[in-house]
Structures are given as C-alpha cells and as structure tokens.
PDB file of N, CA and C in Angstrom:
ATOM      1  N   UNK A   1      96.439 123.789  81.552  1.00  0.00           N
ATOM      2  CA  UNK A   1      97.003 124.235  82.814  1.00  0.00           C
ATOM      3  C   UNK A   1      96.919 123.141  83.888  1.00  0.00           C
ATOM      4  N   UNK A   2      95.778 122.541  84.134  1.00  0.00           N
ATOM      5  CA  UNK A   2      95.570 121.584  85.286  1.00  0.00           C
ATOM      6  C   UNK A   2      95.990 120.398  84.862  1.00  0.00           C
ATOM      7  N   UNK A   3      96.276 120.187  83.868  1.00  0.00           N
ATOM      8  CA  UNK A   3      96.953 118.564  82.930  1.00  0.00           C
ATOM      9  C   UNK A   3      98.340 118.471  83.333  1.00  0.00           C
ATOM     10  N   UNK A   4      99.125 119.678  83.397  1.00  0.00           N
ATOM     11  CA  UNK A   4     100.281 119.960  84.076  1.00  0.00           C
ATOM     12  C   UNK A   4     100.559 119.942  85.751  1.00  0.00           C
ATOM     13  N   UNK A   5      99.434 119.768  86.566  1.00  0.00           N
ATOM     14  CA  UNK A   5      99.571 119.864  87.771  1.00  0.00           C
ATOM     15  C   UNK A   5      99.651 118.468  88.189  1.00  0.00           C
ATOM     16  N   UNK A   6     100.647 119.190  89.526  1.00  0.00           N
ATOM     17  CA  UNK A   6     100.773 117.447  90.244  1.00  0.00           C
ATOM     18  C   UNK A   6      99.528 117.447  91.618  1.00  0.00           C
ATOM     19  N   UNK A   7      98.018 117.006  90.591  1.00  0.00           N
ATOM     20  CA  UNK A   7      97.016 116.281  92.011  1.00  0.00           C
ATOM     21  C   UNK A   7      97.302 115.592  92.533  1.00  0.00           C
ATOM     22  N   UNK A   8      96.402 115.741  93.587  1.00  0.00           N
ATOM     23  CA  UNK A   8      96.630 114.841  94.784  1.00  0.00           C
ATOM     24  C   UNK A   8      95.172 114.912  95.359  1.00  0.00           C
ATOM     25  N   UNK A   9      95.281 113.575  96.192  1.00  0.00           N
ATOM     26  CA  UNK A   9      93.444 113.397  96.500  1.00  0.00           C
ATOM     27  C   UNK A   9      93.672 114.012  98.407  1.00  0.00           C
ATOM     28  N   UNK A  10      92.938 113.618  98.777  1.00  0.00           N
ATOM     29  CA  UNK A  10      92.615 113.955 100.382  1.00  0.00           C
ATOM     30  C   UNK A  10      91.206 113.355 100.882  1.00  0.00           C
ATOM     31  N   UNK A  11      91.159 112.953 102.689  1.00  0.00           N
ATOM     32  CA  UNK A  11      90.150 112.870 103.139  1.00  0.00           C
ATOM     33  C   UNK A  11      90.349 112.890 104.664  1.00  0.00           C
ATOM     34  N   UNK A  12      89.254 113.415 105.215  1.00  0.00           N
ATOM     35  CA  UNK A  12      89.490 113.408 106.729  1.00  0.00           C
ATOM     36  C   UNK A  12      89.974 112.176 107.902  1.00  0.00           C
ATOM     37  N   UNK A  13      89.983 112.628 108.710  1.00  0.00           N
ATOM     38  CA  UNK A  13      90.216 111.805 109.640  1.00  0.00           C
ATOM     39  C   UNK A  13      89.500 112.707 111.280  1.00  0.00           C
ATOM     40  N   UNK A  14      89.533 111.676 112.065  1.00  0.00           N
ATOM     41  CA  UNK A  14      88.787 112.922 113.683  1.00  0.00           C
ATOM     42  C   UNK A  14      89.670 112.918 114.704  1.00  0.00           C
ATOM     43  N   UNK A  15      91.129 112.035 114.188  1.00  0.00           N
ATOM     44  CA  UNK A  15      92.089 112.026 115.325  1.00  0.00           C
ATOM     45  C   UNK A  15      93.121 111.916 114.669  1.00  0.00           C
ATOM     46  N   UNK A  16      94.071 112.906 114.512  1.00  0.00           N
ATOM     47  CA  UNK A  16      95.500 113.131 113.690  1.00  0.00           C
ATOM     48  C   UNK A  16      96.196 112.009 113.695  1.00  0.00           C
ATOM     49  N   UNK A  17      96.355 112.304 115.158  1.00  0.00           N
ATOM     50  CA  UNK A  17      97.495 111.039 116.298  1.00  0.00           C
ATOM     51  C   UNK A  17      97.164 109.824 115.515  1.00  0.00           C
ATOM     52  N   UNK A  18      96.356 109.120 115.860  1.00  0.00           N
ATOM     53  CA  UNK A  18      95.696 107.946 115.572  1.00  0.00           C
ATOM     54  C   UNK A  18      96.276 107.374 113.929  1.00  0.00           C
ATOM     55  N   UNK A  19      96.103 108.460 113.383  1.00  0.00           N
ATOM     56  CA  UNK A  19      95.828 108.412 111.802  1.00  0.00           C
ATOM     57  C   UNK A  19      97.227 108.565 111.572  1.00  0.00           C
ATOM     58  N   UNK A  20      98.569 108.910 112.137  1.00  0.00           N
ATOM     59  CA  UNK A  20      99.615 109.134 111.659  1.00  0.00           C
ATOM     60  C   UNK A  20     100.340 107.672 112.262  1.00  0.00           C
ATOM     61  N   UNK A  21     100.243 107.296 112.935  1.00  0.00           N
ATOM     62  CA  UNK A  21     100.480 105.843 113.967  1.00  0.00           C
ATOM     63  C   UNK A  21      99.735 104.574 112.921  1.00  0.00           C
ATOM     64  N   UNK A  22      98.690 104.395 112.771  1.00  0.00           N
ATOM     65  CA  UNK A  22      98.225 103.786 111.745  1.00  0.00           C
ATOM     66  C   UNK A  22      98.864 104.065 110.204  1.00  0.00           C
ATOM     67  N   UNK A  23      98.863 104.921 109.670  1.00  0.00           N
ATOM     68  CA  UNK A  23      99.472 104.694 108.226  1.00  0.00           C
ATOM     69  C   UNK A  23     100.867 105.170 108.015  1.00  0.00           C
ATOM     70  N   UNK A  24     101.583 105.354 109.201  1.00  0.00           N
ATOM     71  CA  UNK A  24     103.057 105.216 109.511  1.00  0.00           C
ATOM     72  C   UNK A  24     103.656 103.710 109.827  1.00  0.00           C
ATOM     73  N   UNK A  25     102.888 103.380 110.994  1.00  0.00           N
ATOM     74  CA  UNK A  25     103.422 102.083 111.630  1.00  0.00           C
ATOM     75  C   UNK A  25     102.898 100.902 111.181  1.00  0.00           C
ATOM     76  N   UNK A  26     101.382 100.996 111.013  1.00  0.00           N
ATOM     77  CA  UNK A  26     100.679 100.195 110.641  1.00  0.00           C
ATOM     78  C   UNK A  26     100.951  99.259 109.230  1.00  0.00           C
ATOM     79  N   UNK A  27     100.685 100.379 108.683  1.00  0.00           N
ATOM     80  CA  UNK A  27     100.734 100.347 106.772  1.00  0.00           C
ATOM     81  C   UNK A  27     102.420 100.527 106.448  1.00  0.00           C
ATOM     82  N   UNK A  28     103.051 101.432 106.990  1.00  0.00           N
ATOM     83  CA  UNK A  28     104.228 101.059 106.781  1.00  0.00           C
ATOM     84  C   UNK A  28     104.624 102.170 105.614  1.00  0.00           C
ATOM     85  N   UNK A  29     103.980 103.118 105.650  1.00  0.00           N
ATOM     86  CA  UNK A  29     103.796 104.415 104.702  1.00  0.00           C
ATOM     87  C   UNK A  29     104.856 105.473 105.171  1.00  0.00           C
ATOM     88  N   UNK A  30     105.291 106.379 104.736  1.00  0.00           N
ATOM     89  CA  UNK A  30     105.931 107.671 104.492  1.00  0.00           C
ATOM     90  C   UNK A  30     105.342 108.728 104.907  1.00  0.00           C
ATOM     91  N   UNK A  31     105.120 109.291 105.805  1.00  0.00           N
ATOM     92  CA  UNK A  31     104.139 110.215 106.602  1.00  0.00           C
ATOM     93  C   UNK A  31     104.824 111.227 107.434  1.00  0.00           C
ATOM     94  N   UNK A  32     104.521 112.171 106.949  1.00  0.00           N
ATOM     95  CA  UNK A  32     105.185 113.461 107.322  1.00  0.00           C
ATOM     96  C   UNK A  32     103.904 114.555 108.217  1.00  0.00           C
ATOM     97  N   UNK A  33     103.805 115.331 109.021  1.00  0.00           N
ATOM     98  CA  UNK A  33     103.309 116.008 109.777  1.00  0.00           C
ATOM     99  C   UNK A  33     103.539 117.225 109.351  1.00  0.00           C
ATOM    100  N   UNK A  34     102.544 118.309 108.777  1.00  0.00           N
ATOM    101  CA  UNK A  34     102.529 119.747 107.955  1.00  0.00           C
ATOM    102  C   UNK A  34     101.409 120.724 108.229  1.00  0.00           C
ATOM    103  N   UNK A  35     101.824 121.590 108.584  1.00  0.00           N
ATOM    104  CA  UNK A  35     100.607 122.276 108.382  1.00  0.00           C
ATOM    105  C   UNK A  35      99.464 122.086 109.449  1.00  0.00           C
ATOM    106  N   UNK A  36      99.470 120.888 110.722  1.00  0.00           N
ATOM    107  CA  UNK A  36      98.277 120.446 111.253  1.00  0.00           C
ATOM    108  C   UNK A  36      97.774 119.354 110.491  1.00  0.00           C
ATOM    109  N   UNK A  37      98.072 118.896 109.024  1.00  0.00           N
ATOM    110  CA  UNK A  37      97.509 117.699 108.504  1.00  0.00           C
ATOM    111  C   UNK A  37      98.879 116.716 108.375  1.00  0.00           C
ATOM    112  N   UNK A  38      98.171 115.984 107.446  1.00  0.00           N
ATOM    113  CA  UNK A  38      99.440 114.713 107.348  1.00  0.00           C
ATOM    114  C   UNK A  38      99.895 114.788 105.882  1.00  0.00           C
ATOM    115  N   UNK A  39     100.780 114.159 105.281  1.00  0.00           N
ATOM    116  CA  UNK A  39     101.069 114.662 103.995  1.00  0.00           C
ATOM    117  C   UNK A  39     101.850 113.098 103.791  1.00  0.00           C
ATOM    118  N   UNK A  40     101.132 112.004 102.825  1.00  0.00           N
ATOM    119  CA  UNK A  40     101.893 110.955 102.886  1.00  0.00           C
ATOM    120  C   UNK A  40     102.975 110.822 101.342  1.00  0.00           C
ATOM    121  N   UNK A  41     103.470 110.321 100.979  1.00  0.00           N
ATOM    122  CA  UNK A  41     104.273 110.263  99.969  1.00  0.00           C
ATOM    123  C   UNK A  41     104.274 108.742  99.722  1.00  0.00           C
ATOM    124  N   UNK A  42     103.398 108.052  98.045  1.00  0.00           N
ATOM    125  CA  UNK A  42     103.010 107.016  97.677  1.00  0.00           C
ATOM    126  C   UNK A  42     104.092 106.457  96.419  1.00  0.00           C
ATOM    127  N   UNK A  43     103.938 105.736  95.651  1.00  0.00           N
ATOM    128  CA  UNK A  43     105.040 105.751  94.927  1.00  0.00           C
ATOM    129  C   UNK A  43     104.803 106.593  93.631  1.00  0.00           C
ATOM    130  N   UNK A  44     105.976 106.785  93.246  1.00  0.00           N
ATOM    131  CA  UNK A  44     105.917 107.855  92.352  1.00  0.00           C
ATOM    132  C   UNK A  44     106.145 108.993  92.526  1.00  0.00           C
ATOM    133  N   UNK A  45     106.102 109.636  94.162  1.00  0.00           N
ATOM    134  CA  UNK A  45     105.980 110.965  94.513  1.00  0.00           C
ATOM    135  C   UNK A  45     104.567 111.120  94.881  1.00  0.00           C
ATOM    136  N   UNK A  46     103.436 110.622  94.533  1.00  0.00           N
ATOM    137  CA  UNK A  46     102.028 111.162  94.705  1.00  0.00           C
ATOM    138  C   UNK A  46     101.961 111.087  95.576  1.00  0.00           C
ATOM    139  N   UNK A  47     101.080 112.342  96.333  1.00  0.00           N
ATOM    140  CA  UNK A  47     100.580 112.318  97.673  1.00  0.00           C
ATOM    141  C   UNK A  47      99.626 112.029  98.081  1.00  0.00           C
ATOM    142  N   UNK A  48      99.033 112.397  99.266  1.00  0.00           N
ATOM    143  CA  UNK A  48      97.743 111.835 100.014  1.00  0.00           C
ATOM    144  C   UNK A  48      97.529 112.894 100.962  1.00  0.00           C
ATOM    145  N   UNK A  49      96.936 113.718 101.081  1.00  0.00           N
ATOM    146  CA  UNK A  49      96.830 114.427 101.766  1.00  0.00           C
ATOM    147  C   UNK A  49      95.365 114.115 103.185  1.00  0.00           C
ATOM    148  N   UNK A  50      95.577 113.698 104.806  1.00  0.00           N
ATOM    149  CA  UNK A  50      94.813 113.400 105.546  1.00  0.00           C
ATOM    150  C   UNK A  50      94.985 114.560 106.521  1.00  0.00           C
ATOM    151  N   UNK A  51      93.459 114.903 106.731  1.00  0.00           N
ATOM    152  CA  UNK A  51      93.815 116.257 107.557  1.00  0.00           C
ATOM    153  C   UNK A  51      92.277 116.073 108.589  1.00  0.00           C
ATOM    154  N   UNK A  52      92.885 116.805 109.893  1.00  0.00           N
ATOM    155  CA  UNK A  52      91.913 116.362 110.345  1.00  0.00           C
ATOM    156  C   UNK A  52      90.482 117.902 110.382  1.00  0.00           C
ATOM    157  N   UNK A  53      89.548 116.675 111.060  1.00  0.00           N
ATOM    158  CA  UNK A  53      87.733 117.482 111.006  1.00  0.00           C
ATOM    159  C   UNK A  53      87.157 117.321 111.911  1.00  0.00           C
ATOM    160  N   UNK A  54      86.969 118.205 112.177  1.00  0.00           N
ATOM    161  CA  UNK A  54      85.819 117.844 113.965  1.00  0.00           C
ATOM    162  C   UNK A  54      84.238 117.315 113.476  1.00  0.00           C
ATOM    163  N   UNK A  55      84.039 117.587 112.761  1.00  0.00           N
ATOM    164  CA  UNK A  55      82.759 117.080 112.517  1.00  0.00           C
ATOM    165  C   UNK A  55      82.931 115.480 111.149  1.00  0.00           C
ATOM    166  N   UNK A  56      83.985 114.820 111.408  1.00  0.00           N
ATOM    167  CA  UNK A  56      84.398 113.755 109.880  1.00  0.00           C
ATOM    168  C   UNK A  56      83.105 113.105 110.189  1.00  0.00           C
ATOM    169  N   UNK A  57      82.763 112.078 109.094  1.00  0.00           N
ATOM    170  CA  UNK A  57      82.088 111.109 108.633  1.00  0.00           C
ATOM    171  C   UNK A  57      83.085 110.263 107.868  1.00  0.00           C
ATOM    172  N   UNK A  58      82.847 109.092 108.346  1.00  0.00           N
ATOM    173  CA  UNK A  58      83.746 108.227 107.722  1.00  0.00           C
ATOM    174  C   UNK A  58      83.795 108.016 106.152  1.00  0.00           C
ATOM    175  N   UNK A  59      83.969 107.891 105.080  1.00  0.00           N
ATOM    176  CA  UNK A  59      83.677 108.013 103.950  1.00  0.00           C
ATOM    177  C   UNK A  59      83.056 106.372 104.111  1.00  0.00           C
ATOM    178  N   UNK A  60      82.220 106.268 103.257  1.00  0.00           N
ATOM    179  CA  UNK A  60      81.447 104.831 102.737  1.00  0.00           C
ATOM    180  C   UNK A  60      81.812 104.048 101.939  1.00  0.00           C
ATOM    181  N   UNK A  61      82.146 104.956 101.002  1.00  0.00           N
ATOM    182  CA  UNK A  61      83.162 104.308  99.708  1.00  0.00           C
ATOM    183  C   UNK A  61      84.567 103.377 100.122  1.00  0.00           C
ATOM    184  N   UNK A  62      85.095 103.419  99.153  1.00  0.00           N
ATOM    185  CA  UNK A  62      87.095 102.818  99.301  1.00  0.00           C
ATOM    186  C   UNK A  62      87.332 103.680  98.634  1.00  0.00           C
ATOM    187  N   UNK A  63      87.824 104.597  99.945  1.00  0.00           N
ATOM    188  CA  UNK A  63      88.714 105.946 100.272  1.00  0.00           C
ATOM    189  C   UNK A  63      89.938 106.077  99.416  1.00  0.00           C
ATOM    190  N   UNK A  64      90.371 104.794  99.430  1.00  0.00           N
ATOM    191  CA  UNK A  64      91.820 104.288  98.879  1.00  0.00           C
ATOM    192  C   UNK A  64      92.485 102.912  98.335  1.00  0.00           C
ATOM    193  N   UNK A  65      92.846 102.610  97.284  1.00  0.00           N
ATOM    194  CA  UNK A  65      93.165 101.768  97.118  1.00  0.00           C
ATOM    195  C   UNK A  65      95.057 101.570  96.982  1.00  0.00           C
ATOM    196  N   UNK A  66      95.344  99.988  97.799  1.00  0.00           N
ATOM    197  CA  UNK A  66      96.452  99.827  97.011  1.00  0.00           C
ATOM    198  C   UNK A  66      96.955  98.702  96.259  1.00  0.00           C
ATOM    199  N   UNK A  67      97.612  98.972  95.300  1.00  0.00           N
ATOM    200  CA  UNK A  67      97.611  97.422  94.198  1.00  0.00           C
ATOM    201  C   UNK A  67      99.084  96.572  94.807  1.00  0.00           C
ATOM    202  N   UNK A  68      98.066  95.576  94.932  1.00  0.00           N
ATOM    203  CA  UNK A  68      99.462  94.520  95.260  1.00  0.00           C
ATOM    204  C   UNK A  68      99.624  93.619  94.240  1.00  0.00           C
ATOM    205  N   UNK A  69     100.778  92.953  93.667  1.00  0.00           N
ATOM    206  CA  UNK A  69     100.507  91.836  93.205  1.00  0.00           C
ATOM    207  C   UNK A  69     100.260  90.778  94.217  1.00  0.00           C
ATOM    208  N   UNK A  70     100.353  90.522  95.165  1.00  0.00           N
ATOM    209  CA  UNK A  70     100.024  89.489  95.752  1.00  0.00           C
ATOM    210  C   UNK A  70      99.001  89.033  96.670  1.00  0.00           C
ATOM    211  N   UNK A  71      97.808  89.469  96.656  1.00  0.00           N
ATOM    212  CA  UNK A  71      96.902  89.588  98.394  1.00  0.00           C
ATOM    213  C   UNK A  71      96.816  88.803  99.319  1.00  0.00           C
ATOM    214  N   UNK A  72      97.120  87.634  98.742  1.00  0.00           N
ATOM    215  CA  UNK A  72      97.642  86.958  99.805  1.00  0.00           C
ATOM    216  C   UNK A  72      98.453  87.349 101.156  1.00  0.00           C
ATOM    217  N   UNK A  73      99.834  87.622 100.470  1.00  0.00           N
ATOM    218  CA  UNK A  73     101.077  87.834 100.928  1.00  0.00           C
ATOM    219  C   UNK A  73     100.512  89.094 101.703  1.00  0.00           C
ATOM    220  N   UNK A  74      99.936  90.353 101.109  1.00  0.00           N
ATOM    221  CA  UNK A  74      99.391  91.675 101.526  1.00  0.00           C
ATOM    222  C   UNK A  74      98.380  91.446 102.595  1.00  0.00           C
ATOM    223  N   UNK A  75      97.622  90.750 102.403  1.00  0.00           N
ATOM    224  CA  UNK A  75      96.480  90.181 103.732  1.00  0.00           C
ATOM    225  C   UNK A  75      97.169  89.535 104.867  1.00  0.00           C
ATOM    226  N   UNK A  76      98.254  88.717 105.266  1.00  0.00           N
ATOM    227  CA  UNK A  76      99.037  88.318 105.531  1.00  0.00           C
ATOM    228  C   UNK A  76      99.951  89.250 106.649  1.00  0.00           C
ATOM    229  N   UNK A  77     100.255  89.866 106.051  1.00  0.00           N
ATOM    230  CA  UNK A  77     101.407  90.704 105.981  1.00  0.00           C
ATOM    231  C   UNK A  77     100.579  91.861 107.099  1.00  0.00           C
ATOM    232  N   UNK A  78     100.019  92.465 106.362  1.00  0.00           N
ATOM    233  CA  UNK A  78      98.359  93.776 107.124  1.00  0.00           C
ATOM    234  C   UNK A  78      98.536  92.839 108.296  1.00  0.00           C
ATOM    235  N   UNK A  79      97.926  91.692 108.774  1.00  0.00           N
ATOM    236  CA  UNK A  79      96.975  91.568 109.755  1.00  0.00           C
ATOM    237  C   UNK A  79      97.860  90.931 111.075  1.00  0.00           C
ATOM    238  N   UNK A  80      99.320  90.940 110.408  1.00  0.00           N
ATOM    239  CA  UNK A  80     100.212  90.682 111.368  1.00  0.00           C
ATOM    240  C   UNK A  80     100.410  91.529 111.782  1.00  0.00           C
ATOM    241  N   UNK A  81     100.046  92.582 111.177  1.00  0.00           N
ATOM    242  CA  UNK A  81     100.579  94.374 111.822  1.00  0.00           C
ATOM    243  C   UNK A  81      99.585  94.617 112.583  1.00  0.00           C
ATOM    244  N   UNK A  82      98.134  94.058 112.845  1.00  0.00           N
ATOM    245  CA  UNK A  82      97.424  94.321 113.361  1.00  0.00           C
ATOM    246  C   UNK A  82      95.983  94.717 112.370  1.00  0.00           C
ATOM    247  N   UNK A  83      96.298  95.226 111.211  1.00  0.00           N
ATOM    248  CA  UNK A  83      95.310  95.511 110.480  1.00  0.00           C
ATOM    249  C   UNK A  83      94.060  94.390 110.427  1.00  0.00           C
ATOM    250  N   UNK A  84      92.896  95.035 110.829  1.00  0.00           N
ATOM    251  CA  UNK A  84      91.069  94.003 110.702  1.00  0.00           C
ATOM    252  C   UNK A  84      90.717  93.963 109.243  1.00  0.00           C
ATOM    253  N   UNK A  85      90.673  92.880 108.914  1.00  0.00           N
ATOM    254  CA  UNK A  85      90.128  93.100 107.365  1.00  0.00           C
ATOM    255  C   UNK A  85      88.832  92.864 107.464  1.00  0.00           C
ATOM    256  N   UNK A  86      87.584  93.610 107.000  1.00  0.00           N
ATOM    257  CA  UNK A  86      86.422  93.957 106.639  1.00  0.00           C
ATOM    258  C   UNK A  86      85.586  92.252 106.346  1.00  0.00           C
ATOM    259  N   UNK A  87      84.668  91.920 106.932  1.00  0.00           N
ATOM    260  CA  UNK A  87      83.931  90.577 106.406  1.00  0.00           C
ATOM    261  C   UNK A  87      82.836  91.445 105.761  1.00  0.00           C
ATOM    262  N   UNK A  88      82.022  90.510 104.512  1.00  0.00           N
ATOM    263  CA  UNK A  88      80.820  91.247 103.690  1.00  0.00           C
ATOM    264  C   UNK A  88      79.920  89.926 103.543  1.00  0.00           C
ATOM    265  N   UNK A  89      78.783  89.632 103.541  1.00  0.00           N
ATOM    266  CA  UNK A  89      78.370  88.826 102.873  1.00  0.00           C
ATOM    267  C   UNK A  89      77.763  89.033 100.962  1.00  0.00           C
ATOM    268  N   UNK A  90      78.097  90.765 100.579  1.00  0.00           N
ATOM    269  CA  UNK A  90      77.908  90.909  99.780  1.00  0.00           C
ATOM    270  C   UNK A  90      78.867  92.136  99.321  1.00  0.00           C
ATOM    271  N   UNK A  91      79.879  92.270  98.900  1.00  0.00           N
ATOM    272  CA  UNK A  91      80.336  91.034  97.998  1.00  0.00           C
ATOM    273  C   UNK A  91      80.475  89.983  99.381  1.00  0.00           C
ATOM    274  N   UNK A  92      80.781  88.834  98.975  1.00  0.00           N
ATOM    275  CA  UNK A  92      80.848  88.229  99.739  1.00  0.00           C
ATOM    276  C   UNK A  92      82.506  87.525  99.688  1.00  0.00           C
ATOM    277  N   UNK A  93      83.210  87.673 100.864  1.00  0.00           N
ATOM    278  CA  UNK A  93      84.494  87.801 101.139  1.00  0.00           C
ATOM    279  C   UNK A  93      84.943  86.356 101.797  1.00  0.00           C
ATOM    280  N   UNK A  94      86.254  85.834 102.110  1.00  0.00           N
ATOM    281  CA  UNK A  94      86.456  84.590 102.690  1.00  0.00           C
ATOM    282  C   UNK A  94      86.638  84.737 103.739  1.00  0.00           C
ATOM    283  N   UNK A  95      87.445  83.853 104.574  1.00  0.00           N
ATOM    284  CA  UNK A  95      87.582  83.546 106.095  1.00  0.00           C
ATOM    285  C   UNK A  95      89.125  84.983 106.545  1.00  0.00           C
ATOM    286  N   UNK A  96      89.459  85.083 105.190  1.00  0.00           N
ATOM    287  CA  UNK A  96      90.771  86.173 105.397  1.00  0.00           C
ATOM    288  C   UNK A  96      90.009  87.504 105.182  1.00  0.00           C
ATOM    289  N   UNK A  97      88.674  87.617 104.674  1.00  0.00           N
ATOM    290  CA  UNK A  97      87.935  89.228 104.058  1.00  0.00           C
ATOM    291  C   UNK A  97      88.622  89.375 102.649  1.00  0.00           C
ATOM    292  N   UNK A  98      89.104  88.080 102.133  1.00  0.00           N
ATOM    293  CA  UNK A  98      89.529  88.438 100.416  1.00  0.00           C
ATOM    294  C   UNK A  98      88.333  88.116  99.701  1.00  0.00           C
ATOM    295  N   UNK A  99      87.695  89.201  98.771  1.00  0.00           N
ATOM    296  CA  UNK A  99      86.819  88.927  97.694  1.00  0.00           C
ATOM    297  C   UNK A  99      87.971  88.310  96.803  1.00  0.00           C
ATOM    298  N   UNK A 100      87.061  87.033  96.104  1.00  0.00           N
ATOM    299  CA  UNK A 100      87.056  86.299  95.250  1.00  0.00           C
ATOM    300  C   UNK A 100      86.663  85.947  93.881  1.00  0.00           C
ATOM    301  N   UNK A 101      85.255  87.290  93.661  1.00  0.00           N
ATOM    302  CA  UNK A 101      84.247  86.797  92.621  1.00  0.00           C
ATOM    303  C   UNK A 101      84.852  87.033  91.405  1.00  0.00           C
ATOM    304  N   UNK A 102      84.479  88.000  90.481  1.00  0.00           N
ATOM    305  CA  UNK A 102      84.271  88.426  89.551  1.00  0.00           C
ATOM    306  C   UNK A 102      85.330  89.387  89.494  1.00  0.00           C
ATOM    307  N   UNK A 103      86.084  89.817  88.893  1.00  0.00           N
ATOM    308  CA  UNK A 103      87.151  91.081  89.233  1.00  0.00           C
ATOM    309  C   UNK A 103      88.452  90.557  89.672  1.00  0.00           C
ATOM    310  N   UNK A 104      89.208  91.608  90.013  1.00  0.00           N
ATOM    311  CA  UNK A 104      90.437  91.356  90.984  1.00  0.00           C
ATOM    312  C   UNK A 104      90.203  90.982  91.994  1.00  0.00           C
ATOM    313  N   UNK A 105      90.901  90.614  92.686  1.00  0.00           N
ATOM    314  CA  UNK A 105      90.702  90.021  94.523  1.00  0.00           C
ATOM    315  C   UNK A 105      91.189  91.517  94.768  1.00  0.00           C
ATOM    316  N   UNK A 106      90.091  91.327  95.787  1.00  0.00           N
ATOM    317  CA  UNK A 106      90.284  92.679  96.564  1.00  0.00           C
ATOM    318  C   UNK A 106      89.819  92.679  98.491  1.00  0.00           C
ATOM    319  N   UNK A 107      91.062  93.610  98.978  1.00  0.00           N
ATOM    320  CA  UNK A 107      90.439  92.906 100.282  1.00  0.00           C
ATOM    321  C   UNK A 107      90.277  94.448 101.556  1.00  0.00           C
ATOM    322  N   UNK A 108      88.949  94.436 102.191  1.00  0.00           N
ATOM    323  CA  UNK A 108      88.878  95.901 102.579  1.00  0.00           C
ATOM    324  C   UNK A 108      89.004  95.867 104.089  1.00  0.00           C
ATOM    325  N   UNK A 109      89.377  97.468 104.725  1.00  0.00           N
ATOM    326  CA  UNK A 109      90.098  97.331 106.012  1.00  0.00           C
ATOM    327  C   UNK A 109      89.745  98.887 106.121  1.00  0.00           C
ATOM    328  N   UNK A 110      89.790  99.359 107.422  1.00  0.00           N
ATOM    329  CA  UNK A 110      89.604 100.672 108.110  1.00  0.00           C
ATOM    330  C   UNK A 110      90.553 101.360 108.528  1.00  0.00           C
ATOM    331  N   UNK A 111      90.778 102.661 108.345  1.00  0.00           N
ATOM    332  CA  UNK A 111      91.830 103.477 109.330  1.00  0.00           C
ATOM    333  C   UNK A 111      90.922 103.682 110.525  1.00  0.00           C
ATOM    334  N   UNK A 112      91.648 104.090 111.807  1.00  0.00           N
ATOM    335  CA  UNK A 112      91.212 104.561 112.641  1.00  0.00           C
ATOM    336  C   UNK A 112      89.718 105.057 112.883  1.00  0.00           C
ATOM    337  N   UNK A 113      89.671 105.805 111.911  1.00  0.00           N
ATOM    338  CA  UNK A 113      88.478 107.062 111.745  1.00  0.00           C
ATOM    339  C   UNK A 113      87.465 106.456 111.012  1.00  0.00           C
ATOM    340  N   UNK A 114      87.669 105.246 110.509  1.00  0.00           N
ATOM    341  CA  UNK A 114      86.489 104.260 109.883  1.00  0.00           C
ATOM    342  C   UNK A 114      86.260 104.756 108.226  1.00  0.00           C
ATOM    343  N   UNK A 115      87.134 105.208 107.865  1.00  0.00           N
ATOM    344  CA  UNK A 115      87.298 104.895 106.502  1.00  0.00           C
ATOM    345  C   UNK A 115      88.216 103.958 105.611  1.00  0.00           C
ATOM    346  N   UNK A 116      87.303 103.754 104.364  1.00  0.00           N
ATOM    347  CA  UNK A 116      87.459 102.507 104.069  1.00  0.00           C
ATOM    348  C   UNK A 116      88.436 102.473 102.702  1.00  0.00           C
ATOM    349  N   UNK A 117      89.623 101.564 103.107  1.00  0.00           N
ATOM    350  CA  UNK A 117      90.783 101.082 102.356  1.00  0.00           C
ATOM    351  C   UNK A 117      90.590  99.767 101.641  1.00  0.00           C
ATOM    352  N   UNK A 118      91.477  99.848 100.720  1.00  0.00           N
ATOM    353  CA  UNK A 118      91.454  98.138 100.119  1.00  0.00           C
ATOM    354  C   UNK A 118      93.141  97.677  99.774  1.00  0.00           C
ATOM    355  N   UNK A 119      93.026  96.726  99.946  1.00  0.00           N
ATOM    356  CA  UNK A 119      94.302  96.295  99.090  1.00  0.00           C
ATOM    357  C   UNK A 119      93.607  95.528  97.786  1.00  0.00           C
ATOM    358  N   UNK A 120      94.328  95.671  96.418  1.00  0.00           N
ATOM    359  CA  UNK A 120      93.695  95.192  95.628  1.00  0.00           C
ATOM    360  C   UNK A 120      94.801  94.842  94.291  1.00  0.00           C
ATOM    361  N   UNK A 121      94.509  93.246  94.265  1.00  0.00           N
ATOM    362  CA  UNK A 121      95.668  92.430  93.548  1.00  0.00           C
ATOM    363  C   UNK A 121      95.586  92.842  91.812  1.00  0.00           C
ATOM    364  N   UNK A 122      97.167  93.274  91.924  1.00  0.00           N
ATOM    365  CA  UNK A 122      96.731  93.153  89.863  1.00  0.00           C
ATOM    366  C   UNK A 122      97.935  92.758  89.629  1.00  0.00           C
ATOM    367  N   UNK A 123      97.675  91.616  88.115  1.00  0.00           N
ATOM    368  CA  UNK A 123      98.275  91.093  87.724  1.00  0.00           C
ATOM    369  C   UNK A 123      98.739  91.126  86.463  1.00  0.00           C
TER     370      UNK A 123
END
C-alpha cells in the first residue's frame, strides 16, 4: 500500500513570508501557498512540504539536499542571489564553504529559519 504512495518529506519554518521569498526568489524553486503552508514542486513532481511553527527549532541536520552537477557553477550562482554559504572547520570547507574531502563536494547554506541545506555535486 505505502510502496504505491507518492511521499513527500516536510519541515518547519517560524516565518512563512520569509520562507516563501527565499525558496521562491532566492533558490529559484516552484512554490505555491496552501493550506497556511507552502507546497514546493522539485523535479519529478516530488514535493516538499514547509509549514509554519511557533515554537520551530531549526533542524541541525541537512534538512535538504540538492544534486548539482556542478558546485561550482551552483555556489556561484546561490551567492549571487544572495545565498551565505556555511564555513566549518570540520568538515572543513574552502574560502567558497565547498567541502572538498572525502565524498562528493558538498556545500551548506540556511533558509531563513536556520535550517540547514546543501547543494551537493554528483557526477
């Protein structure tokens, strides 16, 4: 029964506004207004469901990922829009916030509400 369903993930946000302006304008996403939450449309059809919480906590994790082939071009691209990319000394990230090590390059950034996104290169 649930192998047949079309999931979809979700996570808060503490300011709608904010959060629809950012992954509308910002990110450059498909974002529709429903219900009081947000309802984004990724490729494929999959959604994203961001809704807001008076009491959010930012998630700690990477909330979200998206695969670029290029991170360069994607880091680039983000931070002309305004997007902050995340510095770490562990992992430890470059002068752009692109990890380098071990893995894919991967590079992390905040919505509004301080949860945590990545763009992340595959090849």
């Amino acid at each position: 029964m649930l192998q047949a369903s079309e999931a979809f993930s979700g996570f808060s946000v503490d300011d709608l506004q904010k959060a629809q302006k950012f992954y509308g304008e910002k990110l450059g996403l498909d974002v529709v207004r429903k219900y009081g939450q947000l309802q984004i449309t990724l490729d494929e059809g999959r959604k994203l469901l961001i809704y807001p919480k008076r009491d959010h906590v930012p998630a700690t994790y990477t909330a979200l990922y998206f695969p670029v082939t290029d991170i360069e071009a994607a880091v680039d691209d983000l931070a002309g829009r305004g997007v902050v990319f995340e510095h770490y000394a562990k992992p430890k990230t470059d002068a752009k916030g692109i990890y380098r090590g071990r893995g894919p390059k991967i590079a992390w950034f905040k919505d509004p509400a301080g949860n945590v996104l990545s763009v992340l290169e595959e090849k």
